[in-house]
PDB file of N, CA and C in Angstrom:
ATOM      1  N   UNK A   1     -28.212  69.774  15.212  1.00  0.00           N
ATOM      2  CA  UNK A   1     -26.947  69.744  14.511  1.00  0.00           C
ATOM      3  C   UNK A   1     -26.151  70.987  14.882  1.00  0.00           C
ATOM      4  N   UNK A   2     -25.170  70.907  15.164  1.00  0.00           N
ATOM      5  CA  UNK A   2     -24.244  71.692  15.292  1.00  0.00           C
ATOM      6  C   UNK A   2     -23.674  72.448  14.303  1.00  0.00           C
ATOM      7  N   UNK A   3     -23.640  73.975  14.375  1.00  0.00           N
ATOM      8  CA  UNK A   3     -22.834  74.984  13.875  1.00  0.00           C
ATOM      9  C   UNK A   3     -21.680  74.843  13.219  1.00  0.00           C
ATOM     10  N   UNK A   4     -20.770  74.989  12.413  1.00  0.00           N
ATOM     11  CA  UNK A   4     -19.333  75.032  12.458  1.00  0.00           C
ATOM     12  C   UNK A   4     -18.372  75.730  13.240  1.00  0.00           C
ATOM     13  N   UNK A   5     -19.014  76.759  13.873  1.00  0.00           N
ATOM     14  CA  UNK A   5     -18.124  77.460  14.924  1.00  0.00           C
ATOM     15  C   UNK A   5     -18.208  76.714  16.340  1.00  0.00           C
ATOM     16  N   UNK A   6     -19.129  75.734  16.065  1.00  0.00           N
ATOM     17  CA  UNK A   6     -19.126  74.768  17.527  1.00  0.00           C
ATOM     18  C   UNK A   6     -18.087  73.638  16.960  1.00  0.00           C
ATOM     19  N   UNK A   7     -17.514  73.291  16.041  1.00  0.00           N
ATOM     20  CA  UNK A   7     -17.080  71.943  15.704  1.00  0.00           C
ATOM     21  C   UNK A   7     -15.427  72.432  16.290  1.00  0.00           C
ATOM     22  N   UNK A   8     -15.102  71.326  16.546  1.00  0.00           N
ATOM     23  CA  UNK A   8     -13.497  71.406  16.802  1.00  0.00           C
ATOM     24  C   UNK A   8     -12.710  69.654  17.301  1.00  0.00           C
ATOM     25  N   UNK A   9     -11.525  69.883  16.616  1.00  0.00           N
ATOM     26  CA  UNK A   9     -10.820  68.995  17.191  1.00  0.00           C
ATOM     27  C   UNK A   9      -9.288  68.959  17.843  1.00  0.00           C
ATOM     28  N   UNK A  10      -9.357  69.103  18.946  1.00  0.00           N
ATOM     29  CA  UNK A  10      -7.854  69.595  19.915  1.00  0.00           C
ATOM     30  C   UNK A  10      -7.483  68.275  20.089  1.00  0.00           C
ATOM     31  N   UNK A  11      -5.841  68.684  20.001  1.00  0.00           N
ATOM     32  CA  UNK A  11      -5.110  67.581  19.806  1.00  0.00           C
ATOM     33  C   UNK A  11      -4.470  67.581  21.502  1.00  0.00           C
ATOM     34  N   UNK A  12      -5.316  66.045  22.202  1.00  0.00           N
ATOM     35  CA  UNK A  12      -4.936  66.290  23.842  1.00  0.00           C
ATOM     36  C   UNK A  12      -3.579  65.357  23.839  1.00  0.00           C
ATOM     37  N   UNK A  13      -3.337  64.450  23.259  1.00  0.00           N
ATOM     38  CA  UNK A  13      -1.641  63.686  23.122  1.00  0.00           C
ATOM     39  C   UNK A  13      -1.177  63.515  22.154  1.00  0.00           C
ATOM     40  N   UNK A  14       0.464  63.597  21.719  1.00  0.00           N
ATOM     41  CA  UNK A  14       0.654  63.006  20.563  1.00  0.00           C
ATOM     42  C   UNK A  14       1.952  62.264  20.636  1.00  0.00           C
ATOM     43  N   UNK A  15       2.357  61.034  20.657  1.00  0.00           N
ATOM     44  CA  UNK A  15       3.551  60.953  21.126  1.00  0.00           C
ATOM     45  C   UNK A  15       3.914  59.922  19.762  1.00  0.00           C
ATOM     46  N   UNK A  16       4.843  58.867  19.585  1.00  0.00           N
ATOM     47  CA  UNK A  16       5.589  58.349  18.472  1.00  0.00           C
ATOM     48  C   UNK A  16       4.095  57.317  18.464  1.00  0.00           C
ATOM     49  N   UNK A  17       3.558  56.819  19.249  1.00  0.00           N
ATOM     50  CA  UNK A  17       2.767  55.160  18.769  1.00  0.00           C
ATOM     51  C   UNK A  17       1.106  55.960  19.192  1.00  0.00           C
ATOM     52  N   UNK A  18       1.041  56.796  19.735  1.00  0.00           N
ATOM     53  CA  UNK A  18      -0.190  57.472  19.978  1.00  0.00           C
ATOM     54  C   UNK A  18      -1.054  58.619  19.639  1.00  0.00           C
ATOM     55  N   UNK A  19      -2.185  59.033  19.638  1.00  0.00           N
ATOM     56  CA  UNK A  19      -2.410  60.248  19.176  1.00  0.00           C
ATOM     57  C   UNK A  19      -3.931  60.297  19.908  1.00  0.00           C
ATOM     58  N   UNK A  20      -4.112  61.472  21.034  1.00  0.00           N
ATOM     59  CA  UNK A  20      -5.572  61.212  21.660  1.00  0.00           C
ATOM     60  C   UNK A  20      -6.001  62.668  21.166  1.00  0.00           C
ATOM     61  N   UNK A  21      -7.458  62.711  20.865  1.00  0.00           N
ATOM     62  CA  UNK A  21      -8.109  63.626  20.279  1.00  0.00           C
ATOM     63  C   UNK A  21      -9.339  64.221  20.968  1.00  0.00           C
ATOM     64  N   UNK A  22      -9.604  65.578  20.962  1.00  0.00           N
ATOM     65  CA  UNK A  22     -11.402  65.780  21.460  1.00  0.00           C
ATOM     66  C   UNK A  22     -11.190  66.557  20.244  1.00  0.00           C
ATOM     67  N   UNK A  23     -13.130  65.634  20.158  1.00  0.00           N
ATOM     68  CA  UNK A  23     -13.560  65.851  18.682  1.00  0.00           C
ATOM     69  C   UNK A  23     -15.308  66.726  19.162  1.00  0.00           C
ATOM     70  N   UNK A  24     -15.798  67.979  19.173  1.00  0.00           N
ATOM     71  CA  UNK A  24     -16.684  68.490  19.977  1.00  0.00           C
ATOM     72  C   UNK A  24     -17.195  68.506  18.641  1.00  0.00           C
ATOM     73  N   UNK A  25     -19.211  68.537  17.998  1.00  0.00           N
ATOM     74  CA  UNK A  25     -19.491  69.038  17.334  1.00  0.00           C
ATOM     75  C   UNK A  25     -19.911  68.069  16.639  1.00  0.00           C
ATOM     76  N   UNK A  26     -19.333  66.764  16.175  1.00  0.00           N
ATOM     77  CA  UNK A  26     -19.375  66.017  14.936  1.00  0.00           C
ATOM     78  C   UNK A  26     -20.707  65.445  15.143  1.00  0.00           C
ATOM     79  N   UNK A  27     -20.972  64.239  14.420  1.00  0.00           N
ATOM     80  CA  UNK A  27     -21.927  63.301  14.549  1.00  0.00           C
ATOM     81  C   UNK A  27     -21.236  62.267  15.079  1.00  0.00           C
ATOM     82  N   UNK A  28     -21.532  61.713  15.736  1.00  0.00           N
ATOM     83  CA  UNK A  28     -20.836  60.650  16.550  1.00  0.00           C
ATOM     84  C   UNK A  28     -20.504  59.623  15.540  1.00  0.00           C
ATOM     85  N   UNK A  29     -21.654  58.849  14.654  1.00  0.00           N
ATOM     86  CA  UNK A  29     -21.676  58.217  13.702  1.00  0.00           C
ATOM     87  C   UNK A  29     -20.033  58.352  13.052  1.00  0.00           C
ATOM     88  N   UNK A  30     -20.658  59.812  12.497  1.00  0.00           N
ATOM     89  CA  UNK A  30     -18.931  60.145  11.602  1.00  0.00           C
ATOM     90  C   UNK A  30     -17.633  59.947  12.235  1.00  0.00           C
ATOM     91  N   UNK A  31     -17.719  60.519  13.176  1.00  0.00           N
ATOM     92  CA  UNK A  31     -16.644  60.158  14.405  1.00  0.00           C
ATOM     93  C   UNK A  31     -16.001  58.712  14.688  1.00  0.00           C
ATOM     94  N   UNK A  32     -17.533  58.128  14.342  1.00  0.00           N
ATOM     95  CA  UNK A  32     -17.079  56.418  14.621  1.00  0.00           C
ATOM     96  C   UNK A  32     -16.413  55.523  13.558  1.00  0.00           C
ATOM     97  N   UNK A  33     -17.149  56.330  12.246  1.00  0.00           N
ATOM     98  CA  UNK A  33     -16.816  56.008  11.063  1.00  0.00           C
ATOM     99  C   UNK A  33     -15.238  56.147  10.942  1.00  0.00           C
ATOM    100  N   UNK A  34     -14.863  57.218  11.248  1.00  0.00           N
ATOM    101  CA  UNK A  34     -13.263  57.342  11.248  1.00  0.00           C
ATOM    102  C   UNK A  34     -12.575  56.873  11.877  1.00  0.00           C
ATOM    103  N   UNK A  35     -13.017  56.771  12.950  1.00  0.00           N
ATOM    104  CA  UNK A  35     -12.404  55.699  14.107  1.00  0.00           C
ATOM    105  C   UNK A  35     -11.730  54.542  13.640  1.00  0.00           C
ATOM    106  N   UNK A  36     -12.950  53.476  13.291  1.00  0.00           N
ATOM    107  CA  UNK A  36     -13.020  52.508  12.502  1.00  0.00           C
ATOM    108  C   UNK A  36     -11.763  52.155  11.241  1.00  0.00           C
ATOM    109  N   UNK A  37     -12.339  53.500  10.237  1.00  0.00           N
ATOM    110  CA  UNK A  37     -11.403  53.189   9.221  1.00  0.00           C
ATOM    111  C   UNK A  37      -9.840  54.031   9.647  1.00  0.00           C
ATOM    112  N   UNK A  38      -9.416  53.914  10.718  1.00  0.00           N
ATOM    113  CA  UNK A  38      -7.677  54.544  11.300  1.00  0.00           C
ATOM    114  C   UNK A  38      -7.269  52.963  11.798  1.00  0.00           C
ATOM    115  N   UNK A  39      -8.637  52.055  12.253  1.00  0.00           N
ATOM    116  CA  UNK A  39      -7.531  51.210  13.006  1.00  0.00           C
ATOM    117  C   UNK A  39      -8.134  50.230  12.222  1.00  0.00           C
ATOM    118  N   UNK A  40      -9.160  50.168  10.585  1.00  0.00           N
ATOM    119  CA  UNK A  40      -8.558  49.258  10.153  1.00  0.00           C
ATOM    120  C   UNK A  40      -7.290  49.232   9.485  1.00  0.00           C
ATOM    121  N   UNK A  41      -6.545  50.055   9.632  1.00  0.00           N
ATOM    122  CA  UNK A  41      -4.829  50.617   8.600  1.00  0.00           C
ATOM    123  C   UNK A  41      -4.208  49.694   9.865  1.00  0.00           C
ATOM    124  N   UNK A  42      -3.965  49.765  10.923  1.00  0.00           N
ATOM    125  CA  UNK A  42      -3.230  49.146  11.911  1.00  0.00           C
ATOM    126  C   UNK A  42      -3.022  47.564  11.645  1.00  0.00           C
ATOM    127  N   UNK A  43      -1.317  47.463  11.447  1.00  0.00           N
ATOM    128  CA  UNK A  43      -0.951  46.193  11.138  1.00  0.00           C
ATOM    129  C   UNK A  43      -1.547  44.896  12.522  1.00  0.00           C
ATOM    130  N   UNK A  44      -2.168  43.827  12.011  1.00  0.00           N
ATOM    131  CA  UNK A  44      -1.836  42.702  13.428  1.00  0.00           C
ATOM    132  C   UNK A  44      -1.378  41.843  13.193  1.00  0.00           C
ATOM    133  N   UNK A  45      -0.954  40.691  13.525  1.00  0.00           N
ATOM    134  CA  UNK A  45      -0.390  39.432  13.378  1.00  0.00           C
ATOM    135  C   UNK A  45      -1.345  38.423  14.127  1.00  0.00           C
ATOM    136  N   UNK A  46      -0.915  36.993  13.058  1.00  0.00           N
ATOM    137  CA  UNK A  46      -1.808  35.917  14.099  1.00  0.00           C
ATOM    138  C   UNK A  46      -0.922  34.966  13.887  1.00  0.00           C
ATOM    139  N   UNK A  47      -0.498  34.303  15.276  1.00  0.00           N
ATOM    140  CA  UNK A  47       0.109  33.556  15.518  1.00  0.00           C
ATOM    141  C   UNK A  47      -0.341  31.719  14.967  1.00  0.00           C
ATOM    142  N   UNK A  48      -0.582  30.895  13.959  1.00  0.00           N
ATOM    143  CA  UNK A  48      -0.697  29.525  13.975  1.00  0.00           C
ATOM    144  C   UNK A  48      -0.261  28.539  15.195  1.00  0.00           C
ATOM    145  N   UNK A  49       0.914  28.234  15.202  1.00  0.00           N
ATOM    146  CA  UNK A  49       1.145  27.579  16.223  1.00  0.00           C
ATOM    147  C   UNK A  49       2.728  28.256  17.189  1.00  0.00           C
ATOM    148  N   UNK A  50       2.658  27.539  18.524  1.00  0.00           N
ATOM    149  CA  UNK A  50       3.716  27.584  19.235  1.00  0.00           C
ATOM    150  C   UNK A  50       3.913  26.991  20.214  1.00  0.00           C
ATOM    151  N   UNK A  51       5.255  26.711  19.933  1.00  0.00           N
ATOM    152  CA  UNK A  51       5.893  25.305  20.838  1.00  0.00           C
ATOM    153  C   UNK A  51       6.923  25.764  21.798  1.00  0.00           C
ATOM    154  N   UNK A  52       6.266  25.170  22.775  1.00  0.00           N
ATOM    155  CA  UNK A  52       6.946  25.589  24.377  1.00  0.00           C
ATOM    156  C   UNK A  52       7.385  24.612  24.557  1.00  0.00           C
ATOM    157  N   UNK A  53       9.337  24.824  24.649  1.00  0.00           N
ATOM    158  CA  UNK A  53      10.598  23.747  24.975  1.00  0.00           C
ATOM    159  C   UNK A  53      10.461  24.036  26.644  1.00  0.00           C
ATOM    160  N   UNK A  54      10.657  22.800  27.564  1.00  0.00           N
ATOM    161  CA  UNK A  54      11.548  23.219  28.762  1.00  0.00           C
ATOM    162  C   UNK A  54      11.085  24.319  29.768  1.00  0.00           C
ATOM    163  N   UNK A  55       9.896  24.290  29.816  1.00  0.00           N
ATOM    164  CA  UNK A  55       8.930  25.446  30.550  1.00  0.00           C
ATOM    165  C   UNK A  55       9.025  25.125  31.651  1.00  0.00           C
ATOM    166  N   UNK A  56      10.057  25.494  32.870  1.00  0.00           N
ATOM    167  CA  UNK A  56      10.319  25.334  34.147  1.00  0.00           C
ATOM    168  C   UNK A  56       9.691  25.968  35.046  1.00  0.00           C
ATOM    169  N   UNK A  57       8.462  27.414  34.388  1.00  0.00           N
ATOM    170  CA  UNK A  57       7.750  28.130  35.084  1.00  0.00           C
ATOM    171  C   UNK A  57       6.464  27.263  35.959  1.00  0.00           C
ATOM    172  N   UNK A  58       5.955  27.394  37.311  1.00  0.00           N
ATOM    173  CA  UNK A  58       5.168  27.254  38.183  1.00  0.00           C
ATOM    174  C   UNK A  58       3.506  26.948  37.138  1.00  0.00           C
ATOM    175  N   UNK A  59       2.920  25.951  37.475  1.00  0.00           N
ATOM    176  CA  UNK A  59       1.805  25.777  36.971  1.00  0.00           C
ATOM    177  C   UNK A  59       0.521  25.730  37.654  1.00  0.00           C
ATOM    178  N   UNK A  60      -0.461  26.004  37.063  1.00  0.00           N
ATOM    179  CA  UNK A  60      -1.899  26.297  38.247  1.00  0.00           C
ATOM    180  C   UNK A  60      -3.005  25.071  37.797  1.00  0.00           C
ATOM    181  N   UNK A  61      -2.486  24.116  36.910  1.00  0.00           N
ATOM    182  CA  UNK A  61      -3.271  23.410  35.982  1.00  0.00           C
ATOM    183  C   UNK A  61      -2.523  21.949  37.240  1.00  0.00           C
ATOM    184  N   UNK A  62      -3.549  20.930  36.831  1.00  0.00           N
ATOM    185  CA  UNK A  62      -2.885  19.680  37.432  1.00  0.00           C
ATOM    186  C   UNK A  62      -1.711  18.744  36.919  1.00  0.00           C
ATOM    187  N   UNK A  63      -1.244  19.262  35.474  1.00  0.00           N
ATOM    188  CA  UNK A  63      -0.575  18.525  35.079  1.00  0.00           C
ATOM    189  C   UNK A  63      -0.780  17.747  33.801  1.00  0.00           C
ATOM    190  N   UNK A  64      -2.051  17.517  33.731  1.00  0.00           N
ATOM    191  CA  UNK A  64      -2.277  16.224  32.714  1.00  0.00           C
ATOM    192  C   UNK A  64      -2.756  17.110  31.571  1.00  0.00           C
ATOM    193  N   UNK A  65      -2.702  16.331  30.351  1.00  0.00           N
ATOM    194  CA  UNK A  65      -2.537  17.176  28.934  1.00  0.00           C
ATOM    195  C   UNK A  65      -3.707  17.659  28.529  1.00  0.00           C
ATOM    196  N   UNK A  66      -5.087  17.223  29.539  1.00  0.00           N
ATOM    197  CA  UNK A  66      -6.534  17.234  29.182  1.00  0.00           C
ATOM    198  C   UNK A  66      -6.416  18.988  29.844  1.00  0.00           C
ATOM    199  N   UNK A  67      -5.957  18.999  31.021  1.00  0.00           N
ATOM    200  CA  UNK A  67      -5.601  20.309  31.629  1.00  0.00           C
ATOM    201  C   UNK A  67      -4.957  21.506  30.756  1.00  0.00           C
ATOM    202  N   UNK A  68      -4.472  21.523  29.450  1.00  0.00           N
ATOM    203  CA  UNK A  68      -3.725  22.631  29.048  1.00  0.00           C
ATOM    204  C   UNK A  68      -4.918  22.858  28.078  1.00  0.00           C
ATOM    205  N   UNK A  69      -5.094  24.422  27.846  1.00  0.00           N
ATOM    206  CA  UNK A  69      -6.259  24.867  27.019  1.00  0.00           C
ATOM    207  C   UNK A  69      -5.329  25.150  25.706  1.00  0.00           C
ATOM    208  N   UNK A  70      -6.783  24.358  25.159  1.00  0.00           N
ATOM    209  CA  UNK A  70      -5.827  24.025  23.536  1.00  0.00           C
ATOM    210  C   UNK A  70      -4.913  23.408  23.104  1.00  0.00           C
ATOM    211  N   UNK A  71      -4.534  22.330  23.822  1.00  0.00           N
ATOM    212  CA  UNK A  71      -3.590  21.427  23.475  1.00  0.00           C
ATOM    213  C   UNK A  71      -3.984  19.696  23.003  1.00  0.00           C
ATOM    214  N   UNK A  72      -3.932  19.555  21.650  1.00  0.00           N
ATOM    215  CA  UNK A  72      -4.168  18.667  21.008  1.00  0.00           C
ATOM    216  C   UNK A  72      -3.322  17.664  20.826  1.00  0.00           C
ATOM    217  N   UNK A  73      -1.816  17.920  21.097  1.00  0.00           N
ATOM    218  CA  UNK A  73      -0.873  16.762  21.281  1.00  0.00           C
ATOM    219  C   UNK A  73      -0.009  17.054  22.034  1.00  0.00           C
ATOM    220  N   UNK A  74       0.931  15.908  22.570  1.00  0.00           N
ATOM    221  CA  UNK A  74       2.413  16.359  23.103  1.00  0.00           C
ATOM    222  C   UNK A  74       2.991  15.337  21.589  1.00  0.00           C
ATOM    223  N   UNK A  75       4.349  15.791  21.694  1.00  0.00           N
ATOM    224  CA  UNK A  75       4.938  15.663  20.742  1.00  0.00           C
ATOM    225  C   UNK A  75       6.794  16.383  21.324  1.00  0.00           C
ATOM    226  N   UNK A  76       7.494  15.317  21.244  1.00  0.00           N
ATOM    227  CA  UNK A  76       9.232  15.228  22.210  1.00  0.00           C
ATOM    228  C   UNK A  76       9.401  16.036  23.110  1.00  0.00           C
ATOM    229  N   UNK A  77       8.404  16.270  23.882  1.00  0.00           N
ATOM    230  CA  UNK A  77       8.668  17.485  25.302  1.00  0.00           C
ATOM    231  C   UNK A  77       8.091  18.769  24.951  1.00  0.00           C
ATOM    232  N   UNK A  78       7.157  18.885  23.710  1.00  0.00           N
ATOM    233  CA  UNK A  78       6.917  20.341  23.495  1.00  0.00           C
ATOM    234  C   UNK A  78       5.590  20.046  23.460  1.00  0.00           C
ATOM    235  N   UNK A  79       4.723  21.154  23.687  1.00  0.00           N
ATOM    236  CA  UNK A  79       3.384  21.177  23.552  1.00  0.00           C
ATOM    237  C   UNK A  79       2.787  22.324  22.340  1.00  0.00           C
ATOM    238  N   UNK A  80       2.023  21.675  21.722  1.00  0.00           N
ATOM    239  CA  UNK A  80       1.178  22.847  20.732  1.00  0.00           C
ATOM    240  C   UNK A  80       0.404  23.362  21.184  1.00  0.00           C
ATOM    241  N   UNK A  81       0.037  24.700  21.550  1.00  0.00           N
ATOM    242  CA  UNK A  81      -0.716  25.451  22.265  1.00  0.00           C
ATOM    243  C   UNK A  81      -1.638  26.497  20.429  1.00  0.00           C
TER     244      UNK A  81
END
């Protein structure tokens, strides 16, 4: 176990959406522990569904509706992905 005059944490970036850290000394555990509970605070979103109108972009699939991953219906030119 480490000293307290060995422990330290220097702040190596900090910019508006980021923040990188060396953390020398800790228990890794603890380290991880905090880790953990910073980015469970971080908002996410989950998308349900979305419908693609008029998709003129280049395709790598053959075409047929068995070919699109995750697609359970067509429905007036749009697909549920």
């Amino acid at each position: 176990m480490a000293t307290s005059q060995e422990r330290s944490v220097d702040v190596v970036e900090l910019d508006g959406l980021r923040i990188r850290l060396r953390i020398k000394g800790y228990p890794v555990v603890l380290v991880n522990a905090v880790r953990r509970t910073v980015l469970s605070d971080v908002p996410t979103m989950a998308v349900d569904y979305a419908y693609i109108f008029d998709n003129t972009t280049a395709s790598t699939t053959n075409g047929s509706p068995q070919a699109w991953p995750g697609c359970s219906r067509q429905q007036r030119g749009c697909r549920e992905v």
